[in-house]
N, C-alpha and C. Protein backbone atom coordinates (compact mmCIF):
# COMPACT_ATOMS: atom_id res chain seq x y z
N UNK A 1 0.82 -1.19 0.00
CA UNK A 1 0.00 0.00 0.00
C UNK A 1 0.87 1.25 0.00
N UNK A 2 1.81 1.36 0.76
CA UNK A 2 2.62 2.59 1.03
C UNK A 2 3.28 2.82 -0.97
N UNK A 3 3.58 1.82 -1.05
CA UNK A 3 4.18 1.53 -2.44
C UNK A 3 3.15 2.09 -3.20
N UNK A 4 2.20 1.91 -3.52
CA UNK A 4 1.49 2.63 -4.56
C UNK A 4 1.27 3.76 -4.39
N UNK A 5 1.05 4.36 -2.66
CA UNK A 5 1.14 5.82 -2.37
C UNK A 5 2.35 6.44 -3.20
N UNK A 6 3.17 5.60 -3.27
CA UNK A 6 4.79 6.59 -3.46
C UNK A 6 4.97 6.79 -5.02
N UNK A 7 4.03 5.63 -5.71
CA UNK A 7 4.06 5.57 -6.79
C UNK A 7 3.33 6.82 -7.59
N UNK A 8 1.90 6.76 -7.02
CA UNK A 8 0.88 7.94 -7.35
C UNK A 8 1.52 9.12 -7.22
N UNK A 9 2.38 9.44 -6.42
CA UNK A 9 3.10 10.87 -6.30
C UNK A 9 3.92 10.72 -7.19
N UNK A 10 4.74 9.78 -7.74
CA UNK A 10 5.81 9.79 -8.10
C UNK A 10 5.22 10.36 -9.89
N UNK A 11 4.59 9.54 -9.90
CA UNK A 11 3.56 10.46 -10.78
C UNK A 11 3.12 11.55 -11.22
N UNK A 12 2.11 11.86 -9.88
CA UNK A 12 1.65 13.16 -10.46
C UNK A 12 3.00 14.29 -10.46
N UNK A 13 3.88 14.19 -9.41
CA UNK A 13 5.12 15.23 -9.54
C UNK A 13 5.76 15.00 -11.05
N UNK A 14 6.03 13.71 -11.38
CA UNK A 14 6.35 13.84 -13.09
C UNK A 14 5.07 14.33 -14.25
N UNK A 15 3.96 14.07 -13.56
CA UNK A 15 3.01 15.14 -14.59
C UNK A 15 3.65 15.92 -14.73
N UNK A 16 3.36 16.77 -13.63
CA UNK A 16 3.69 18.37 -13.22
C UNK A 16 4.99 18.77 -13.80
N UNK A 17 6.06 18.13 -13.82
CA UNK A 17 7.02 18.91 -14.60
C UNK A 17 7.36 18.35 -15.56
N UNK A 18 6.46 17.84 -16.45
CA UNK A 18 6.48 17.13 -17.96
C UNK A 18 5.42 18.59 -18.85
N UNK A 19 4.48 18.71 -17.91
CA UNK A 19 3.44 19.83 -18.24
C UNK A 19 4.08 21.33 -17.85
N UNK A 20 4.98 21.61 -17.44
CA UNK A 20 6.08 22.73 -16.96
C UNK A 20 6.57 23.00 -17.75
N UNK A 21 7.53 21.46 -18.22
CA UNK A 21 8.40 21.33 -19.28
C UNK A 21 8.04 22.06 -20.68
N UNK A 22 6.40 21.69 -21.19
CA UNK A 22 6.41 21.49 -22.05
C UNK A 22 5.78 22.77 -22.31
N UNK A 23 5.27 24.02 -21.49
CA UNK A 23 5.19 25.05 -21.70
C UNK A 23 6.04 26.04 -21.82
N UNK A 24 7.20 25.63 -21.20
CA UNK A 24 8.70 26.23 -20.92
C UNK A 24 8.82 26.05 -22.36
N UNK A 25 9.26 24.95 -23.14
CA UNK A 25 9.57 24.97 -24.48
C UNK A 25 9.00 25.57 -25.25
N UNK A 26 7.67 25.36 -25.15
CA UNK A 26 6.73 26.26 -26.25
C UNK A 26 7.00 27.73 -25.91
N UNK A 27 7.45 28.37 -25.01
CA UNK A 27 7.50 30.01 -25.48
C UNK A 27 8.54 30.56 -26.05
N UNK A 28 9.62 28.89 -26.44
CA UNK A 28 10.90 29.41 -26.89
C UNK A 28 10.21 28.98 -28.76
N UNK A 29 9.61 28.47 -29.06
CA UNK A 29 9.14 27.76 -30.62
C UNK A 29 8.98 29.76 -31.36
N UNK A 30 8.82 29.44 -32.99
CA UNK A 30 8.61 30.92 -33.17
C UNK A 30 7.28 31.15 -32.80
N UNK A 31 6.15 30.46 -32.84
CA UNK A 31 4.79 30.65 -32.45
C UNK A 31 4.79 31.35 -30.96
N UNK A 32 5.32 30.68 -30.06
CA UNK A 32 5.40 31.09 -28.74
C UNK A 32 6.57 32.23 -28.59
N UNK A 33 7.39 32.69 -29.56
CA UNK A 33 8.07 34.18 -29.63
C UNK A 33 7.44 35.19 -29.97
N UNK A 34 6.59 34.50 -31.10
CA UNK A 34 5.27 36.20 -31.76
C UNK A 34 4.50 36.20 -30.88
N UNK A 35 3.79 36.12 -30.11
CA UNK A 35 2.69 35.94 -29.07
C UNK A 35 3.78 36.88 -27.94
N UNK A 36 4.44 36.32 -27.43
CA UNK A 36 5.24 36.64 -26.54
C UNK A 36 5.61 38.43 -26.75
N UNK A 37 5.94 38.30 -28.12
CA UNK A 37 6.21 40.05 -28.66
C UNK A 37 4.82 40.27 -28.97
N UNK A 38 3.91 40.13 -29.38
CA UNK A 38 2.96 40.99 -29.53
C UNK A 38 2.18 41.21 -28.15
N UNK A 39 2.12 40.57 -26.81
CA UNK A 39 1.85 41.05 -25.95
C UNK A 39 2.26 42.26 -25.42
N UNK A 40 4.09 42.23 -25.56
CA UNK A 40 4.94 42.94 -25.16
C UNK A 40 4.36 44.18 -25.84
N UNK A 41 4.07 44.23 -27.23
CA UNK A 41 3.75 45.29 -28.28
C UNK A 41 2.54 45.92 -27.85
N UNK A 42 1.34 45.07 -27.23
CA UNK A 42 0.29 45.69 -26.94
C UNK A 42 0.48 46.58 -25.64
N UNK A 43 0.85 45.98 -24.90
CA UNK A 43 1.57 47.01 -23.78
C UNK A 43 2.05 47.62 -23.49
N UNK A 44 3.07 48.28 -24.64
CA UNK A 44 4.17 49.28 -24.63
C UNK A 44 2.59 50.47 -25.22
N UNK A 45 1.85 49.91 -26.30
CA UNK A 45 1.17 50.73 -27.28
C UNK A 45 -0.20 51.57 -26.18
N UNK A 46 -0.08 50.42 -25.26
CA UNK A 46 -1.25 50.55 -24.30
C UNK A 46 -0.69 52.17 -23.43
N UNK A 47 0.21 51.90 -22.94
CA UNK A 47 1.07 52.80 -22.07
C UNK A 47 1.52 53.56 -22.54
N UNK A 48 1.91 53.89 -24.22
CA UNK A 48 1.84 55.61 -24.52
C UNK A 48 0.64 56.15 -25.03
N UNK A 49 -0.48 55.26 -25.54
CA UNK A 49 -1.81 55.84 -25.25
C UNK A 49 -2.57 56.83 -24.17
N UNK A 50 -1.80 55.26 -23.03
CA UNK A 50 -1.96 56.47 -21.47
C UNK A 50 -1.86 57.86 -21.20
N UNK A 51 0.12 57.53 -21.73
CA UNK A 51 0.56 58.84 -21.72
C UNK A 51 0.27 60.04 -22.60
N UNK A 52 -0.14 59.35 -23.42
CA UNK A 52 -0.68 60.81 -24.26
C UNK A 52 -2.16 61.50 -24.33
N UNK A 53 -2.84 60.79 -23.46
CA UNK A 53 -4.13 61.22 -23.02
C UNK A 53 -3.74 62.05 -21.56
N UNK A 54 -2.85 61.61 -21.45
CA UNK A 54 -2.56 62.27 -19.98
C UNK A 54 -1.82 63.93 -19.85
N UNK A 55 -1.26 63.72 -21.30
CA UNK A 55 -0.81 65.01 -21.70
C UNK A 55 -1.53 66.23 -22.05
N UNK A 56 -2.58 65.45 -23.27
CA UNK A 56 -3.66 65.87 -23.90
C UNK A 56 -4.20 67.01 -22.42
N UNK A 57 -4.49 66.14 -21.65
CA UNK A 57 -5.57 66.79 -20.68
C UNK A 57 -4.78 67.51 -19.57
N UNK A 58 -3.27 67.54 -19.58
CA UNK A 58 -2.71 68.34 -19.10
C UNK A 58 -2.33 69.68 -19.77
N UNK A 59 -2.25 69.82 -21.02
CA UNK A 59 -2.53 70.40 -22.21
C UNK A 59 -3.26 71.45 -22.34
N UNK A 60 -4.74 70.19 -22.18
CA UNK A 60 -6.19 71.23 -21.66
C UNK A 60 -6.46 72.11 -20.64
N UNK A 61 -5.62 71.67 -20.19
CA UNK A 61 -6.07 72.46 -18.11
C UNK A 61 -5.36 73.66 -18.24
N UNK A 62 -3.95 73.67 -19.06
CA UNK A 62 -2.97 75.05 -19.26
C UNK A 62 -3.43 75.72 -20.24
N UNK A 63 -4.06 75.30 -20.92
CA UNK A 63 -4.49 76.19 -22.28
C UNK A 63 -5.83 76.70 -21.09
N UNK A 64 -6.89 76.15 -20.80
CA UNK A 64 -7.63 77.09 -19.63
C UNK A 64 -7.32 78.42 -18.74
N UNK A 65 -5.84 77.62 -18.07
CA UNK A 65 -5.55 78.79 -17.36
C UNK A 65 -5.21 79.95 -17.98
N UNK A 66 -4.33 79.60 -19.28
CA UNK A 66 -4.35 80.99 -20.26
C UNK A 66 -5.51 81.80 -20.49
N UNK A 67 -6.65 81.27 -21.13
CA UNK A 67 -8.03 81.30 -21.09
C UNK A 67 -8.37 82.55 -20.31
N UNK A 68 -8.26 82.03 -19.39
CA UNK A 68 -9.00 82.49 -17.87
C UNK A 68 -7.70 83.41 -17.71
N UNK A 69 -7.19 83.61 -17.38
CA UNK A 69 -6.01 85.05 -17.08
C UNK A 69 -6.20 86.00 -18.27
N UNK A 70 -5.99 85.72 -19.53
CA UNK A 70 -6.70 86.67 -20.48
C UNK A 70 -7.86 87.44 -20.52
N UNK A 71 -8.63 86.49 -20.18
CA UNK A 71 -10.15 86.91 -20.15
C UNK A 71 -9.64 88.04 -18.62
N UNK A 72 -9.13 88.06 -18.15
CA UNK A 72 -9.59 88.33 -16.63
C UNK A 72 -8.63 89.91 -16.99
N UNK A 73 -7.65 90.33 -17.88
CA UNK A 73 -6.51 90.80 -18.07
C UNK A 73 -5.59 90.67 -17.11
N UNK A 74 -5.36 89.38 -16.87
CA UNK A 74 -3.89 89.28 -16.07
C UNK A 74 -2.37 89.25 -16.86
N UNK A 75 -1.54 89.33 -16.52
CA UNK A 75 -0.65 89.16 -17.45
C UNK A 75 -0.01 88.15 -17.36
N UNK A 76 -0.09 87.03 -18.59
CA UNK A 76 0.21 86.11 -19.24
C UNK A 76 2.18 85.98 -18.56
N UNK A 77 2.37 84.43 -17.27
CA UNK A 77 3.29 84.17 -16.71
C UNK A 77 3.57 82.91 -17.26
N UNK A 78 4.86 82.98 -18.42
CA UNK A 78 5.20 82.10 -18.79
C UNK A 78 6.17 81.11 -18.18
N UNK A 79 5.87 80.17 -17.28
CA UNK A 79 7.00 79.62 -16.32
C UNK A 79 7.94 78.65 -16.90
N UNK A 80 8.02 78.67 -18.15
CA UNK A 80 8.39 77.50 -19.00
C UNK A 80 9.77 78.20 -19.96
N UNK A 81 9.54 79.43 -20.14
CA UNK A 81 10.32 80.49 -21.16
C UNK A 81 11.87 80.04 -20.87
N UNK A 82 12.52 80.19 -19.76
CA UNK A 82 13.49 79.63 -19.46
C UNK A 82 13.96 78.53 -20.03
N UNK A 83 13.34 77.30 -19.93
CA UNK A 83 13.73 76.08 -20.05
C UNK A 83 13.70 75.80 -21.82
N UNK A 84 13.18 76.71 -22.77
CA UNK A 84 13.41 76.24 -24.19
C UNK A 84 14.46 77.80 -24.47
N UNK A 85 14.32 77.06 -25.59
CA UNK A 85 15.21 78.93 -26.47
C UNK A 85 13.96 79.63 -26.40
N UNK A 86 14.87 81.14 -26.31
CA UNK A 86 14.18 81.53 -27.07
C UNK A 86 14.01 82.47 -28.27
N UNK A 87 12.64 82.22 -28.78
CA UNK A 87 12.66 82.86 -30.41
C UNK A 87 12.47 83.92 -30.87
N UNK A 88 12.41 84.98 -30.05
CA UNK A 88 12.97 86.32 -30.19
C UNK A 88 14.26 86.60 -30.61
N UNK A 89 14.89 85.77 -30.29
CA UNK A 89 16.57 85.97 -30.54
C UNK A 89 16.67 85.78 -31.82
N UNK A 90 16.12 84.99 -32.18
CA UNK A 90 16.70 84.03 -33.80
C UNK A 90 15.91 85.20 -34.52
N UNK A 91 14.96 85.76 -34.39
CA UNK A 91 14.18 86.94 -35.88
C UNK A 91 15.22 88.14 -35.80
C-alpha cells in the first residue's frame, strides 16, 4: 500500500514537470516568440496611449488657465520660457 502511495506521487510530480516542461519549451518555438512580442507590443502601445491622453488633458487644463487670465486681463506668466530657447533671438 505505502508503495502505490509513493508511486501515485511519483507520478503526479512527473506530470507536473512534464506539463512545466512542455510550456517552458513552447514560449521558446517561433509561435510562442510572436505571441510573446505581440503582448509585449500591446503594452508598450497601451502605455503611450496612457501617456498621451494624460498630456492631452494636461494640455487642456494650461491652455484654460491661459483662457481664464486673459479673459480676466492678467498678465500672461510664462514659467516655461526659461527652459526652451528663445525665439525672439533668432528673428
Amino acid at each position: 500500500m505505502k508503495r502505490l502511495l509513493w508511486l501515485g506521487v511519483g507520478l503526479a510530480v512527473g506530470a507536473i514537470i512534464v506539463r512545466k516542461a512542455t510550456q517552458k519549451a513552447n514560449e521558446f518555438t517561433p509561435s510562442g516568440i510572436a505571441t510573446s512580442l505581440s503582448e509585449s507590443a500591446g503594452g508598450l502601445v497601451e502605455s503611450l496611449r496612457s501617456f498621451v491622453d494624460d498630456v492631452r488633458v494636461g494640455m487642456a487644463e494650461r491652455e484654460q488657465e491661459i483662457h481664464a487670465a486673459f479673459a480676466a486681463g492678467e498678465l500672461y506668466e510664462d514659467k516655461f520660457a526659461e527652459l526652451r530657447d528663445d525665439e525672439g533671438d533668432r528673428r
